[in-house]
C-alpha atoms as a PDB file:
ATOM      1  CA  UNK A   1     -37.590  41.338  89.459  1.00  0.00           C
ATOM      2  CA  UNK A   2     -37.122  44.482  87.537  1.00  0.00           C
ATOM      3  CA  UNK A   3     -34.207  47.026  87.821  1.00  0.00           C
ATOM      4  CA  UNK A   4     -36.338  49.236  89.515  1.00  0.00           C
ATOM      5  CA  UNK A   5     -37.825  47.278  92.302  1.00  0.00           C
ATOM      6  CA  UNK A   6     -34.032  45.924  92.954  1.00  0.00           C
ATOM      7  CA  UNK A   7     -32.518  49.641  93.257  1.00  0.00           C
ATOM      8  CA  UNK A   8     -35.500  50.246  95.516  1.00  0.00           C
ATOM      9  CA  UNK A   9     -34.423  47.179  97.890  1.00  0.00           C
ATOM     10  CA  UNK A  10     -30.981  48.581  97.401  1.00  0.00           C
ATOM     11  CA  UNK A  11     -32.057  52.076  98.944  1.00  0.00           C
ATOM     12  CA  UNK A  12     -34.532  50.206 101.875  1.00  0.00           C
ATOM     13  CA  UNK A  13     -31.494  48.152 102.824  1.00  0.00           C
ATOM     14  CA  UNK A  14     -28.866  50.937 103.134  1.00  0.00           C
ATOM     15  CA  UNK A  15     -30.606  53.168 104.792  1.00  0.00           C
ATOM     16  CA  UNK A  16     -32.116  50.491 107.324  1.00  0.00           C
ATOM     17  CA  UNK A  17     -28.234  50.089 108.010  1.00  0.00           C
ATOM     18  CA  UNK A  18     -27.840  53.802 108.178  1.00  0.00           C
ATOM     19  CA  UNK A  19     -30.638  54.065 110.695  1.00  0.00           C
ATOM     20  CA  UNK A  20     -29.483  51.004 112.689  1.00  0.00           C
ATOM     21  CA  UNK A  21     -33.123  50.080 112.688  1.00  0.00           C
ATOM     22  CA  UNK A  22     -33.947  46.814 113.628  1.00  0.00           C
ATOM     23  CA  UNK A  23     -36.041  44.720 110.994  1.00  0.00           C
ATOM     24  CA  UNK A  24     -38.816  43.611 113.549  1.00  0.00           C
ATOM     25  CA  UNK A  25     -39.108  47.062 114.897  1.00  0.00           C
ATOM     26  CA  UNK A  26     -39.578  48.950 111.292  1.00  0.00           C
ATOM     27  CA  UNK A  27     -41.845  45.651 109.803  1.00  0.00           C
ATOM     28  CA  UNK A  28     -44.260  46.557 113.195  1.00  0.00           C
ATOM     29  CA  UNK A  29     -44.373  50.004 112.689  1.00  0.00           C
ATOM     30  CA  UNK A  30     -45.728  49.290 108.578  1.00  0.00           C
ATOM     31  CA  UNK A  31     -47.734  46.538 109.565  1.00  0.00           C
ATOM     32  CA  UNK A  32     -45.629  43.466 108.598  1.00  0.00           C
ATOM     33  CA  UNK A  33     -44.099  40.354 110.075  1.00  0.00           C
ATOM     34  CA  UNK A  34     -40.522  40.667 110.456  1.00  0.00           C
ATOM     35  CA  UNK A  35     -40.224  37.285 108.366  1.00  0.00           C
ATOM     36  CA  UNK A  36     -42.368  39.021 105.398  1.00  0.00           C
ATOM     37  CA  UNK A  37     -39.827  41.878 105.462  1.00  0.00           C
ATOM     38  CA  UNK A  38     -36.846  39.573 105.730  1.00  0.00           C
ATOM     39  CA  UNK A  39     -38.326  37.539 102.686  1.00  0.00           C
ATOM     40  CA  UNK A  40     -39.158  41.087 100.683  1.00  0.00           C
ATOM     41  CA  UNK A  41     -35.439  42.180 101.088  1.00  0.00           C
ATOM     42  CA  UNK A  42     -33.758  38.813 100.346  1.00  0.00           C
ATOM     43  CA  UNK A  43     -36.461  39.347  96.971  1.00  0.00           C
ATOM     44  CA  UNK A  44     -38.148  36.166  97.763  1.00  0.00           C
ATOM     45  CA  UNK A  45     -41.607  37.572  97.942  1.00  0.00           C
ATOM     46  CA  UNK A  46     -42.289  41.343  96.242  1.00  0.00           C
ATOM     47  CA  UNK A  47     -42.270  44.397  97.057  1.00  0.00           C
ATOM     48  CA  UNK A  48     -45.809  45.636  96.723  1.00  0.00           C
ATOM     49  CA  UNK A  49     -46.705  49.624  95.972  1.00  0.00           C
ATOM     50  CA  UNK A  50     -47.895  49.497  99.632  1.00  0.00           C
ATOM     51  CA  UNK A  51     -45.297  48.045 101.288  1.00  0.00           C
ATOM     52  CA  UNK A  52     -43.140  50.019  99.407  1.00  0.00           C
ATOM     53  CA  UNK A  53     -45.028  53.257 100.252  1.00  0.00           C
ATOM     54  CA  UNK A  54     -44.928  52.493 103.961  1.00  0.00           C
ATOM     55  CA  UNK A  55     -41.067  51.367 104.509  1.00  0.00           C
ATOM     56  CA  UNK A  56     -40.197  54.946 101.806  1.00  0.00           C
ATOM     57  CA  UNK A  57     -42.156  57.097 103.967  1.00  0.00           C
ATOM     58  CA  UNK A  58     -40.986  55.613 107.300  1.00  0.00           C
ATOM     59  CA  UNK A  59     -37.585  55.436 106.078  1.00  0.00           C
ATOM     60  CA  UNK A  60     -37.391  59.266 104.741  1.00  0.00           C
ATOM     61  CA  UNK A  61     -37.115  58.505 101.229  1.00  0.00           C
ATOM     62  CA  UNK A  62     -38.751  59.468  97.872  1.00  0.00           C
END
């Protein structure tokens, strides 16, 4: 895992704690299983460009 992709799960996970958003509710709204979102942030599967696209726009960031 590069430097990059872990500051980007860095980012996802604080501001999922800053929005109190629940996992399952934000891994429905981008299409996801909660488990695939729980594996992407505990960097057991990737982070893809669209995954990552959908959680930075839901999530307000850039």
């Amino acid at each position: 895992m590069t430097q990059e992709v872990q500051d980007d799960l860095v980012r996802i996970k604080e501001r999922l704690r800053i929005l109190d958003d629940k996992k399952k509710k934000v891994a429905k709204i981008i299409g996801i299983t909660d488990v695939y979102l729980s594996y992407i942030l505990n960097g057991k599967r990737p982070l893809t460009a669209n995954v990552k696209s959908k959680l930075f726009d839901y999530l307000g960031l850039s």
